[in-house]
PDB file of N, CA and C in Angstrom:
ATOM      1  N   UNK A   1     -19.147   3.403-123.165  1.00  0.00           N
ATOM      2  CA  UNK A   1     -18.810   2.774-124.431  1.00  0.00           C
ATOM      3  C   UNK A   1     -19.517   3.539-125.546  1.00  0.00           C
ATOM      4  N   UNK A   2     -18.633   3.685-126.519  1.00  0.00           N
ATOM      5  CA  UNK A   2     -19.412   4.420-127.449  1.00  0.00           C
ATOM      6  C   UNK A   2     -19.428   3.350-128.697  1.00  0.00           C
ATOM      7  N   UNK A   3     -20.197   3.939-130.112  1.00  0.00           N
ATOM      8  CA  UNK A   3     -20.611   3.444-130.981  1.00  0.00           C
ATOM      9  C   UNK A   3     -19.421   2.085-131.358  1.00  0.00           C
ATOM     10  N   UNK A   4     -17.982   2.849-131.454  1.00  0.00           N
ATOM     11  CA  UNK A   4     -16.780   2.441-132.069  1.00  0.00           C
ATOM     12  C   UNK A   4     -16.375   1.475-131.451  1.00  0.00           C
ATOM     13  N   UNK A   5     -16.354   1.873-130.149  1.00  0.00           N
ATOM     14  CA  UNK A   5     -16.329   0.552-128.951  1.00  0.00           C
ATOM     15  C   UNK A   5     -17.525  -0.427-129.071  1.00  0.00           C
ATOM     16  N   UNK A   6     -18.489  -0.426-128.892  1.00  0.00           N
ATOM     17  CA  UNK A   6     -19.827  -1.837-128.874  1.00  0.00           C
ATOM     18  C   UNK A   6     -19.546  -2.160-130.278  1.00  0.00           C
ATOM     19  N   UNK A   7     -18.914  -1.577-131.256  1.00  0.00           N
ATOM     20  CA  UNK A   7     -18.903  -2.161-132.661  1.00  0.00           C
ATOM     21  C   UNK A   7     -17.423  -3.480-132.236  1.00  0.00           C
ATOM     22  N   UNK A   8     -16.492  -2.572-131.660  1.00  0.00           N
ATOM     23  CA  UNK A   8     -15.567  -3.814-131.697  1.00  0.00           C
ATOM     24  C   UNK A   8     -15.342  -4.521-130.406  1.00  0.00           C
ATOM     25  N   UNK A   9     -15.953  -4.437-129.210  1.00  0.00           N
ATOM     26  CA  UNK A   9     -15.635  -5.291-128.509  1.00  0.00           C
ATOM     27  C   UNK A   9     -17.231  -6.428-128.901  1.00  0.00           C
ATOM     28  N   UNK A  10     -18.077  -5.718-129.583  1.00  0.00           N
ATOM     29  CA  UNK A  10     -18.650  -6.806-130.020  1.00  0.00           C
ATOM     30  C   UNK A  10     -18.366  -8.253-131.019  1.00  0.00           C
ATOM     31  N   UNK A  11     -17.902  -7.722-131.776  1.00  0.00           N
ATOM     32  CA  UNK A  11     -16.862  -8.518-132.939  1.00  0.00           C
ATOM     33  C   UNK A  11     -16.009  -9.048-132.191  1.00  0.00           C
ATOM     34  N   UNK A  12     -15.398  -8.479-131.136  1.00  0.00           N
ATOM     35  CA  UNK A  12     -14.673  -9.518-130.482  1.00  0.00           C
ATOM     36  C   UNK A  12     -14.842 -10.849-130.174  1.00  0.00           C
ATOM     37  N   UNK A  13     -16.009 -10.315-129.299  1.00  0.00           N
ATOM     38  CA  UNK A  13     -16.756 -11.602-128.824  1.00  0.00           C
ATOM     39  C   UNK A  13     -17.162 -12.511-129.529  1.00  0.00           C
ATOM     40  N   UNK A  14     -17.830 -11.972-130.794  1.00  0.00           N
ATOM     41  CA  UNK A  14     -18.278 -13.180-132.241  1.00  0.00           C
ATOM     42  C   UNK A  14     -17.056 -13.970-132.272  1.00  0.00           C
ATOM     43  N   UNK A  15     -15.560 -13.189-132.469  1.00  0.00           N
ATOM     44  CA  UNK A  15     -14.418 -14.393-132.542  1.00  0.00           C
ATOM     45  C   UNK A  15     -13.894 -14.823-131.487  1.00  0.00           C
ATOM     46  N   UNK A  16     -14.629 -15.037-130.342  1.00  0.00           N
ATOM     47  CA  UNK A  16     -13.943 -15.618-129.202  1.00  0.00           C
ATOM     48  C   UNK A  16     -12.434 -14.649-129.203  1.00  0.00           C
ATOM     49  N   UNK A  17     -12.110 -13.475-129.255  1.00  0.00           N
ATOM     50  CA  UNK A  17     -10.706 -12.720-129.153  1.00  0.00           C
ATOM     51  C   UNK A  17     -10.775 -12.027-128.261  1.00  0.00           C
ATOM     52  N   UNK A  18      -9.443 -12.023-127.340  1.00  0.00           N
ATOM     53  CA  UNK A  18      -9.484 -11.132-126.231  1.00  0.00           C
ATOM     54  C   UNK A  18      -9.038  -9.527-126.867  1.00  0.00           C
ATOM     55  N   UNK A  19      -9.071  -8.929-125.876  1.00  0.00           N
ATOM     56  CA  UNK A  19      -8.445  -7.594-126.351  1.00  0.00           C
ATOM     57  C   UNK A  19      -6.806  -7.460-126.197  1.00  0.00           C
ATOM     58  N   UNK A  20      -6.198  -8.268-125.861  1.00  0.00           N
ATOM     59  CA  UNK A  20      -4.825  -8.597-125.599  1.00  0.00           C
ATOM     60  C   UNK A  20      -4.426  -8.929-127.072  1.00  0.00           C
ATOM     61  N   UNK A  21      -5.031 -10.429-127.546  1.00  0.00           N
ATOM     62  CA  UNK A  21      -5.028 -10.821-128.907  1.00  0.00           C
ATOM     63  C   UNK A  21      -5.268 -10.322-129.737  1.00  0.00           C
ATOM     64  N   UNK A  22      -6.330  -9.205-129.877  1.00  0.00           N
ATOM     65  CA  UNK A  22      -6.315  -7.779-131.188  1.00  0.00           C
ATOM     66  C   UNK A  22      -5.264  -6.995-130.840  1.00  0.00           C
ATOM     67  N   UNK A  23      -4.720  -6.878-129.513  1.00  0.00           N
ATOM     68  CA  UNK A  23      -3.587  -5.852-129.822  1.00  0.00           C
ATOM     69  C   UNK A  23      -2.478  -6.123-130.275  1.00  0.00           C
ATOM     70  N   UNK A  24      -2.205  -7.591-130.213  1.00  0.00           N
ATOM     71  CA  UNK A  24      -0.944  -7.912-130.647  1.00  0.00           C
ATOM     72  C   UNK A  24      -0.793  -7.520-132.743  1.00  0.00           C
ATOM     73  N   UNK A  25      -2.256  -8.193-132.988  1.00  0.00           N
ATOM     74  CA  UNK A  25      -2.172  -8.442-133.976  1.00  0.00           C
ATOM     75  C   UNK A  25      -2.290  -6.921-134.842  1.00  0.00           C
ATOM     76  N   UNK A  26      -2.660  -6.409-134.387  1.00  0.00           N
ATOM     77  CA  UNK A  26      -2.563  -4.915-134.528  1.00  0.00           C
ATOM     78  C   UNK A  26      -1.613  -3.965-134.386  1.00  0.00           C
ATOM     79  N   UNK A  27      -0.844  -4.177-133.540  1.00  0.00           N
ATOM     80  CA  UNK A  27       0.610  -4.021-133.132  1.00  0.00           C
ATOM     81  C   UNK A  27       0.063  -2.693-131.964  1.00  0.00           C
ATOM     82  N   UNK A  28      -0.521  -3.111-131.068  1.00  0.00           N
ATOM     83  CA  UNK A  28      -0.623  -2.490-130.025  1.00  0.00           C
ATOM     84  C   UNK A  28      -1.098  -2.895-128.433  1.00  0.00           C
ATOM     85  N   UNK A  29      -1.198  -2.245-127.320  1.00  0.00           N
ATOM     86  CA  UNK A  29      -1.188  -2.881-126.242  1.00  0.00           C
ATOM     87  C   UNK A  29      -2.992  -3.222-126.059  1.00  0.00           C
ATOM     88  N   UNK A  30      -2.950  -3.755-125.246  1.00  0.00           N
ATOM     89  CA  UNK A  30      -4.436  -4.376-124.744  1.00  0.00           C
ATOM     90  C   UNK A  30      -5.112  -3.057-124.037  1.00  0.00           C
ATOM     91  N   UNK A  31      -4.257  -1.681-123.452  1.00  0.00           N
ATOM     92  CA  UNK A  31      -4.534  -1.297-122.660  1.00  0.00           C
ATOM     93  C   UNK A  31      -5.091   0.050-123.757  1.00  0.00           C
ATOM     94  N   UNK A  32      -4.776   0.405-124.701  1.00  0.00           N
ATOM     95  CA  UNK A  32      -4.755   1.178-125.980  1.00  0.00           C
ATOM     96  C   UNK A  32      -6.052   0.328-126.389  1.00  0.00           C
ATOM     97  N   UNK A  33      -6.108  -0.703-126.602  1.00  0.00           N
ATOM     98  CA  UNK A  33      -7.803  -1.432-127.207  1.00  0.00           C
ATOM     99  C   UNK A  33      -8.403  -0.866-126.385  1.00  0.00           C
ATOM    100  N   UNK A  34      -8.429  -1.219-125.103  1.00  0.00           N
ATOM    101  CA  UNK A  34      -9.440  -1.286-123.933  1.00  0.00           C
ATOM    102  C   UNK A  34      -9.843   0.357-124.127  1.00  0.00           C
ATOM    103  N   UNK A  35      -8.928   1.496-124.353  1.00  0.00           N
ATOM    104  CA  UNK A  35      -9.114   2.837-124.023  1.00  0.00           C
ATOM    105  C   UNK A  35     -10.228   3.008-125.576  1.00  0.00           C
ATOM    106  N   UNK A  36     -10.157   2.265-126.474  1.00  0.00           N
ATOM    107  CA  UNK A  36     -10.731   2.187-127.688  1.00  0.00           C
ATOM    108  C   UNK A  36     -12.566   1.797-127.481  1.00  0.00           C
ATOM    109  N   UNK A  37     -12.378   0.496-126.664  1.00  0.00           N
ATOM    110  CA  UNK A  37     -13.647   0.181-126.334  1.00  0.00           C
ATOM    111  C   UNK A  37     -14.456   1.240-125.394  1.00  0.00           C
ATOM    112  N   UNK A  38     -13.754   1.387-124.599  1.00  0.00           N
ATOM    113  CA  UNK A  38     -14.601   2.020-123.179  1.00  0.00           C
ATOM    114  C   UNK A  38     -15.010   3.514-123.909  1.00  0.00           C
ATOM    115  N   UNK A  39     -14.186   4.088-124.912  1.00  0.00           N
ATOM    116  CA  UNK A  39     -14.577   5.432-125.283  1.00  0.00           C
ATOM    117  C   UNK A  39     -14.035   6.482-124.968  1.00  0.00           C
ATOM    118  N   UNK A  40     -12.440   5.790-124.544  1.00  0.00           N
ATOM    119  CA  UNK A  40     -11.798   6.845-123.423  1.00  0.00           C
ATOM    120  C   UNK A  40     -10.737   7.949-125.102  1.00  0.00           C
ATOM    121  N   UNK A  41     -10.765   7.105-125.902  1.00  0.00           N
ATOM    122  CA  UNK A  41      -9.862   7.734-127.188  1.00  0.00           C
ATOM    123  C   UNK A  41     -10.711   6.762-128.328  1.00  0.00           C
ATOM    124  N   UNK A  42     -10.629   7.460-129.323  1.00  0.00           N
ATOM    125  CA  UNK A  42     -10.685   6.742-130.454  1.00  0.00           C
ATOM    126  C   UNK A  42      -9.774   6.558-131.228  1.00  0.00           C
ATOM    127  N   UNK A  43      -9.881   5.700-131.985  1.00  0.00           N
ATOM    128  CA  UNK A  43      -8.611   5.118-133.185  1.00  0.00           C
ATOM    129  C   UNK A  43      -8.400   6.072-134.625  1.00  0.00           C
ATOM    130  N   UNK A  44      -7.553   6.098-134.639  1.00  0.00           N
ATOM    131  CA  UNK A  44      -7.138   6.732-135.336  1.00  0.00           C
ATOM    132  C   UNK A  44      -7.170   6.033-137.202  1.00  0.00           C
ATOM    133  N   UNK A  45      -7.548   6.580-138.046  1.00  0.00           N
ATOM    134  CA  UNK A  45      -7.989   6.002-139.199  1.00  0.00           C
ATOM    135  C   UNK A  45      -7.181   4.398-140.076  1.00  0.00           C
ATOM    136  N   UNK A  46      -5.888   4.970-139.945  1.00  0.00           N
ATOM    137  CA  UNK A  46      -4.960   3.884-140.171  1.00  0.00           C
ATOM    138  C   UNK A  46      -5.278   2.734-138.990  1.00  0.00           C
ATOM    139  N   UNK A  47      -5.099   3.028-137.281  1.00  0.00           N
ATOM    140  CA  UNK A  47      -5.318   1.813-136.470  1.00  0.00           C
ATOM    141  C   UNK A  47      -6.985   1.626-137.028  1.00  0.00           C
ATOM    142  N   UNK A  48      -7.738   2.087-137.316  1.00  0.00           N
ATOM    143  CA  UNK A  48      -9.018   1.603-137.132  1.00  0.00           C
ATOM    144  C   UNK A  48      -8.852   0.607-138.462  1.00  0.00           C
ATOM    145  N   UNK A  49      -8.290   0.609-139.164  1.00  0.00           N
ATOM    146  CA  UNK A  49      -7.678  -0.584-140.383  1.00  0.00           C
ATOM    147  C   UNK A  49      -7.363  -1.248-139.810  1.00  0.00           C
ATOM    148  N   UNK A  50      -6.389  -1.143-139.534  1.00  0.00           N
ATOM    149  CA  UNK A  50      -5.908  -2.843-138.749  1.00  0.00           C
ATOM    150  C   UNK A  50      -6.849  -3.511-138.267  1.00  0.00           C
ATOM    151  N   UNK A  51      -7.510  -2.622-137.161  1.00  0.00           N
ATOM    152  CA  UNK A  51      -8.287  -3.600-136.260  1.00  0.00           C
ATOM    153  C   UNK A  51      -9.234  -4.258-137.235  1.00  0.00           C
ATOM    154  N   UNK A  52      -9.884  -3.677-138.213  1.00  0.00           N
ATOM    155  CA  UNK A  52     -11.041  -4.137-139.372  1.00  0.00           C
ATOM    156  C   UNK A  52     -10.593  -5.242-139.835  1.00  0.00           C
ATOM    157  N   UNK A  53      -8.952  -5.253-140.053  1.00  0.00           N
ATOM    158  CA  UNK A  53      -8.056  -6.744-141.105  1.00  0.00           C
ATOM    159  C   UNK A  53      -8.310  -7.690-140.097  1.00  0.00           C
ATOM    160  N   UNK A  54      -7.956  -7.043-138.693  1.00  0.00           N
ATOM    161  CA  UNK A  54      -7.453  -8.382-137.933  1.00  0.00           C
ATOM    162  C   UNK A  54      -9.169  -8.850-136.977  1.00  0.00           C
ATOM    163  N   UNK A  55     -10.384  -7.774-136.891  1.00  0.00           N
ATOM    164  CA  UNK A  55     -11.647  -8.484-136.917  1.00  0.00           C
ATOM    165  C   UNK A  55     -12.555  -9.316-137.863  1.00  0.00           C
ATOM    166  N   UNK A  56     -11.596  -8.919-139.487  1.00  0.00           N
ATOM    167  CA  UNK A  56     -12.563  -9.425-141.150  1.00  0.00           C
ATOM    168  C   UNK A  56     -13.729  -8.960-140.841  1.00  0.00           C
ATOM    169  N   UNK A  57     -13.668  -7.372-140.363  1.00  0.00           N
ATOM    170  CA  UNK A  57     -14.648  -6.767-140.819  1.00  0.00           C
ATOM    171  C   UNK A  57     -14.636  -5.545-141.952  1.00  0.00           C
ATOM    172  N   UNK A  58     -15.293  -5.201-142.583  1.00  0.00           N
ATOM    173  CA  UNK A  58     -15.450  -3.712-143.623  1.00  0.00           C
ATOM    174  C   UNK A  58     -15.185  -2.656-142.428  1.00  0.00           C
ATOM    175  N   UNK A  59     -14.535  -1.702-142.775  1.00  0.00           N
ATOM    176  CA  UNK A  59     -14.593  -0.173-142.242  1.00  0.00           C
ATOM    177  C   UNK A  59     -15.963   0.383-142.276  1.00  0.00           C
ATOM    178  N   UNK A  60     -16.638   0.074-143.370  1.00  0.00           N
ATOM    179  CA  UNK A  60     -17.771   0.907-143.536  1.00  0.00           C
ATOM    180  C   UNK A  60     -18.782   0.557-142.181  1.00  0.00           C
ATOM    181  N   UNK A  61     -18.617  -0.414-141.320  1.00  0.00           N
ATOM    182  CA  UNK A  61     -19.524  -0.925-140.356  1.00  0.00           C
ATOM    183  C   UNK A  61     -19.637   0.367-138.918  1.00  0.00           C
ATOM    184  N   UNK A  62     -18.756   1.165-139.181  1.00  0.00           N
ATOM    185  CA  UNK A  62     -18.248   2.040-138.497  1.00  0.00           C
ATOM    186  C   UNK A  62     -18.852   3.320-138.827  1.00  0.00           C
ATOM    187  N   UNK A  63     -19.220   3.116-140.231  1.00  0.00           N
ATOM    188  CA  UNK A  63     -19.774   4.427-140.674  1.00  0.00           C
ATOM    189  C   UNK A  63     -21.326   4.358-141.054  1.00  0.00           C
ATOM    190  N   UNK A  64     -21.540   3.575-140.533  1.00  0.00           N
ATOM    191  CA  UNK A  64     -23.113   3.314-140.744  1.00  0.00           C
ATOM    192  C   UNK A  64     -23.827   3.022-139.648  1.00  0.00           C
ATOM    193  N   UNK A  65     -25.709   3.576-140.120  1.00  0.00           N
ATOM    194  CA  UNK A  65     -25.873   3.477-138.367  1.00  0.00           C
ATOM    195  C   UNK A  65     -26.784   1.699-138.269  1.00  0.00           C
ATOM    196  N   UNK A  66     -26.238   0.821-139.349  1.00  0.00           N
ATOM    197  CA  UNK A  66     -27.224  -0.217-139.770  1.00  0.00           C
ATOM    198  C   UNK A  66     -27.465  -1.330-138.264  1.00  0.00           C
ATOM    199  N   UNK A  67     -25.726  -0.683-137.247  1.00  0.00           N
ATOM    200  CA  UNK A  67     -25.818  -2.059-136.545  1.00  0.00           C
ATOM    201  C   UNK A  67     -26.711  -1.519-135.339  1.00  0.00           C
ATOM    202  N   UNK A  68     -27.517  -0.596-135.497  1.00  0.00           N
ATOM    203  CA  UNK A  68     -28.404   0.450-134.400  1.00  0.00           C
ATOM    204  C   UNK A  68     -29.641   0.073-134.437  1.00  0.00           C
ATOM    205  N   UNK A  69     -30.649  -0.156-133.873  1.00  0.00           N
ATOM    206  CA  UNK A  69     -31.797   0.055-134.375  1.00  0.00           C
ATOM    207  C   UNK A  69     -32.355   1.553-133.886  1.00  0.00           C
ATOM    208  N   UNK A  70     -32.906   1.821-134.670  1.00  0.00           N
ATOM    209  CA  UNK A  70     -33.358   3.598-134.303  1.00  0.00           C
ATOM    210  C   UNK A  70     -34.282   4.149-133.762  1.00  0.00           C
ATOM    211  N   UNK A  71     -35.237   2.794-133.452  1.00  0.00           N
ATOM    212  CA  UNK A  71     -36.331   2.321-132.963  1.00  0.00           C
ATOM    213  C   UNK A  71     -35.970   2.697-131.336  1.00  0.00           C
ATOM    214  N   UNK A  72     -34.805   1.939-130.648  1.00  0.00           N
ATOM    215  CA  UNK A  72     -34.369   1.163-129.671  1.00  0.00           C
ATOM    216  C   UNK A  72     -32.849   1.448-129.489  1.00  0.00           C
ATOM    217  N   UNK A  73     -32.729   2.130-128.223  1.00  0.00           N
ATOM    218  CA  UNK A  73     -31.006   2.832-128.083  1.00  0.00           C
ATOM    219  C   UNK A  73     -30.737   1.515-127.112  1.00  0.00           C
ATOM    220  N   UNK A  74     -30.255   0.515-127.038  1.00  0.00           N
ATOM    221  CA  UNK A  74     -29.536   0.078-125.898  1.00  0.00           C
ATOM    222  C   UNK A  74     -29.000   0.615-124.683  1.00  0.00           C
ATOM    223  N   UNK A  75     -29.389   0.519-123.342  1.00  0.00           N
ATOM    224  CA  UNK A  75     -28.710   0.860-122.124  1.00  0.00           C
ATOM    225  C   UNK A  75     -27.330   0.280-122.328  1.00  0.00           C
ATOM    226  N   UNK A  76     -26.454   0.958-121.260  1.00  0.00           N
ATOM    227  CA  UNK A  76     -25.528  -0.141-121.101  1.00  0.00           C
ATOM    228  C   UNK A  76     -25.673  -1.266-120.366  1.00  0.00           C
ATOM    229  N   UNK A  77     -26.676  -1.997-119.227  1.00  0.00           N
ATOM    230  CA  UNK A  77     -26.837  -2.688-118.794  1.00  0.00           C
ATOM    231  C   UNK A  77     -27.740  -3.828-119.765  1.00  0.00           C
ATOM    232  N   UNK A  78     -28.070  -3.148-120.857  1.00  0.00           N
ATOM    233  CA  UNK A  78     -28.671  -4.356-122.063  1.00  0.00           C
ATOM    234  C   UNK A  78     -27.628  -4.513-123.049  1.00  0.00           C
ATOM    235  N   UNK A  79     -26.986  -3.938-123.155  1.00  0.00           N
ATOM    236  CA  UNK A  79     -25.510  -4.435-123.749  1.00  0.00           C
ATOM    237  C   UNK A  79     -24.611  -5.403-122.790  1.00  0.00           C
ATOM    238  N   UNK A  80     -24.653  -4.915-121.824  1.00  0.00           N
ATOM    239  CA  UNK A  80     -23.566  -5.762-121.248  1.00  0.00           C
ATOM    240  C   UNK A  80     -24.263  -7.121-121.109  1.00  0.00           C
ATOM    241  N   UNK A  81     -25.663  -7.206-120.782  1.00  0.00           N
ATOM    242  CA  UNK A  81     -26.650  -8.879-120.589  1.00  0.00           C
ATOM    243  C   UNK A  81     -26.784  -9.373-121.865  1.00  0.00           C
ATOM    244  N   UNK A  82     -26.658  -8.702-123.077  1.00  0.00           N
ATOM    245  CA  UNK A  82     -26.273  -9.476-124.047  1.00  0.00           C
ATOM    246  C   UNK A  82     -25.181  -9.948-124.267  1.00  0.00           C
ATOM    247  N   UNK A  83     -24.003  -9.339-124.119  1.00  0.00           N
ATOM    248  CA  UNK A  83     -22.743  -9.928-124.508  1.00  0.00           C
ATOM    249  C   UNK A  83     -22.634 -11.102-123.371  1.00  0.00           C
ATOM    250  N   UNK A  84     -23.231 -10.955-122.198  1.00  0.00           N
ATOM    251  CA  UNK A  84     -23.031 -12.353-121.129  1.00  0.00           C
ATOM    252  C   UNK A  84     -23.464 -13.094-121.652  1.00  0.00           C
ATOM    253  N   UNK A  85     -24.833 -13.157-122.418  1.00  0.00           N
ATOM    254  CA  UNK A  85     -25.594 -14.141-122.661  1.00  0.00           C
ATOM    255  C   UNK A  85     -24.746 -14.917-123.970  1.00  0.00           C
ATOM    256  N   UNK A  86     -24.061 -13.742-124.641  1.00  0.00           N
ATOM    257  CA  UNK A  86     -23.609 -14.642-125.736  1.00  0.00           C
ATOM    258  C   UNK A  86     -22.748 -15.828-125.116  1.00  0.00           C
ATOM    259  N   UNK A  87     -21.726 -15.474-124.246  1.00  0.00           N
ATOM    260  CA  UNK A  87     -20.903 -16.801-123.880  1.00  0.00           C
ATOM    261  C   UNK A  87     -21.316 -17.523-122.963  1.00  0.00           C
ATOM    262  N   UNK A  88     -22.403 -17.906-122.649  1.00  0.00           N
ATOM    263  CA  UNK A  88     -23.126 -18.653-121.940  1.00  0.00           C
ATOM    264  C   UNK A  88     -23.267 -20.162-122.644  1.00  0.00           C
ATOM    265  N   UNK A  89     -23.353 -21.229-121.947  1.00  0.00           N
ATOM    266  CA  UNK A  89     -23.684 -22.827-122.558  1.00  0.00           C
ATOM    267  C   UNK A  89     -25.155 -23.033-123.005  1.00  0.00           C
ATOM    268  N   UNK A  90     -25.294 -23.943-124.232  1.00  0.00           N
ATOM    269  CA  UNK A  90     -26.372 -23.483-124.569  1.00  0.00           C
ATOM    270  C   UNK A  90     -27.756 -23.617-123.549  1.00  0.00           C
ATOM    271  N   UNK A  91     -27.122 -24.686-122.729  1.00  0.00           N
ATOM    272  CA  UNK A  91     -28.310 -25.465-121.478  1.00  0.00           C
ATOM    273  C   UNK A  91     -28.405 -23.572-120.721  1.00  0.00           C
ATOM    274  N   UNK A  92     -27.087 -23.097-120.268  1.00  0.00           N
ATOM    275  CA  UNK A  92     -27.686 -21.880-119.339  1.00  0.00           C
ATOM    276  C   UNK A  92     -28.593 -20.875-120.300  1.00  0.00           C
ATOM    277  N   UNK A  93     -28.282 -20.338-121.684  1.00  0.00           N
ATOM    278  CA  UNK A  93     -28.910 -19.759-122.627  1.00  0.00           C
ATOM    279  C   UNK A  93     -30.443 -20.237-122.413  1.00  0.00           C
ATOM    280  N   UNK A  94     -30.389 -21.641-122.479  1.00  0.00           N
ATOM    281  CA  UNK A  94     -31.843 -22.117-122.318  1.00  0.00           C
ATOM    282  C   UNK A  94     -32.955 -21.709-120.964  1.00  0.00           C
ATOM    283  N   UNK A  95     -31.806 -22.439-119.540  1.00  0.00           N
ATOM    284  CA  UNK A  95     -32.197 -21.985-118.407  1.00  0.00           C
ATOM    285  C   UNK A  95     -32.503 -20.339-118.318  1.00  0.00           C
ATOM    286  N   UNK A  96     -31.902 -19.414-118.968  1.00  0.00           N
ATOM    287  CA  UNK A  96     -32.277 -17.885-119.034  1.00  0.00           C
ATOM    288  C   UNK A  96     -33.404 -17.242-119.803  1.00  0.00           C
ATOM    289  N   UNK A  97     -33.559 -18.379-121.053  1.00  0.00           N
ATOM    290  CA  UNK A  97     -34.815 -17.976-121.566  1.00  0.00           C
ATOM    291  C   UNK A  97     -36.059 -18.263-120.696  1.00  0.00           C
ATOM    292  N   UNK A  98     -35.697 -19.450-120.339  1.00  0.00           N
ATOM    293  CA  UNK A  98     -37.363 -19.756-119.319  1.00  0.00           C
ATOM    294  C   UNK A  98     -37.504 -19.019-118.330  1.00  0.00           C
ATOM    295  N   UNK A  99     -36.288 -18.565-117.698  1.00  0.00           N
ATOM    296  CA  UNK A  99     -36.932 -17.582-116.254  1.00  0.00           C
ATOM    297  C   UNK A  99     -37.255 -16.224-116.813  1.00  0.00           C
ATOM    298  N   UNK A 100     -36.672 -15.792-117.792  1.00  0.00           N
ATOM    299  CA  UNK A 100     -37.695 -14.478-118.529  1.00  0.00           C
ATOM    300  C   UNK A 100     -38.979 -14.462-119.270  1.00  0.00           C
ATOM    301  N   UNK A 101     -39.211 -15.945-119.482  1.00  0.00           N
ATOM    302  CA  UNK A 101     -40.645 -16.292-120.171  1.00  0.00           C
ATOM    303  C   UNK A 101     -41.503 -15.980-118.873  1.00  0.00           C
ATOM    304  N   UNK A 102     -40.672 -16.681-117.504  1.00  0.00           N
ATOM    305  CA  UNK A 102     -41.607 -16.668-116.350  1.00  0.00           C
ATOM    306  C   UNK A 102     -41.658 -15.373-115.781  1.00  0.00           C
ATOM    307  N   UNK A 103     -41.052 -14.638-115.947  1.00  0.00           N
ATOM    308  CA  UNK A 103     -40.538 -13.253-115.516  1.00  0.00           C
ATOM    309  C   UNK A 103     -41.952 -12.582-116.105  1.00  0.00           C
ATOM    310  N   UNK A 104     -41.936 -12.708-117.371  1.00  0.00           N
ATOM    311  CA  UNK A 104     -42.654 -11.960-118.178  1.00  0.00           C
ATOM    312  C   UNK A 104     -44.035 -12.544-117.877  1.00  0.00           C
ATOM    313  N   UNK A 105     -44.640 -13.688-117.318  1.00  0.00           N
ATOM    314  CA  UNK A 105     -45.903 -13.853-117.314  1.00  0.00           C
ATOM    315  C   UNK A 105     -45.844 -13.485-116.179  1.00  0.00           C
ATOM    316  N   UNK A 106     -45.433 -13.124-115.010  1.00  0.00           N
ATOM    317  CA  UNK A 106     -45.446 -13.042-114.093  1.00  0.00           C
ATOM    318  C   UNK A 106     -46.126 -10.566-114.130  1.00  0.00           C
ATOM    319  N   UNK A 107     -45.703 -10.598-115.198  1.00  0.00           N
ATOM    320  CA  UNK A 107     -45.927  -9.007-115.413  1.00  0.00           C
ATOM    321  C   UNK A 107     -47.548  -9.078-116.363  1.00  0.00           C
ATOM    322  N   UNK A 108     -48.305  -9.622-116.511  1.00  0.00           N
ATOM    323  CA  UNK A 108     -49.126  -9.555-117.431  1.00  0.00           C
ATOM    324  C   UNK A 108     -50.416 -10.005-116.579  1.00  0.00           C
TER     325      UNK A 108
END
């Protein structure tokens, strides 16, 4: 996954939208998103509009490195445990914080 991809399958997730449902609204297939996310092609300037109308996000989010910290590159395995965690109930969110509180005293 590259930058362009974690930018929008993240936004996805903020709107509960599948990648089926941006493609429609975009006027393209799910399988053309998906090649978008994973990093296999990028979008092309006009599709990368659409997708911005139909996420209500700015273009410029794309051109900036603000949603990065520069500090801290994300793995992909800390990307992907965040985006789980986002759709999680808040009780399991909860249950996940305490076993990493315990996790973590357990290292100290």
């Amino acid at each position: 996954m590259n930058d362009v991809g974690f930018i929008i399958q993240n936004h996805l997730e903020l709107k509960n939208m599948t990648q089926e449902r941006l493609g429609k609204k975009v006027g393209l297939s799910q399988k053309a998103i998906s090649k978008y996310i994973t990093g296999k092609s990028l979008p092309p300037l006009d599709v990368l509009d659409k997708i911005c109308h139909a996420l209500d996000i700015e273009p410029s989010v794309f051109f900036t490195s603000s949603h990065v910290n520069t500090n801290y590159i994300q793995t992909a395995d800390e990307q992907y445990l965040i985006l789980s965690f986002r759709k999680l109930s808040k009780q399991s969110k909860q249950a996940i914080i305490q076993m990493m509180e315990a996790l973590e005293g357990n290292l100290k």
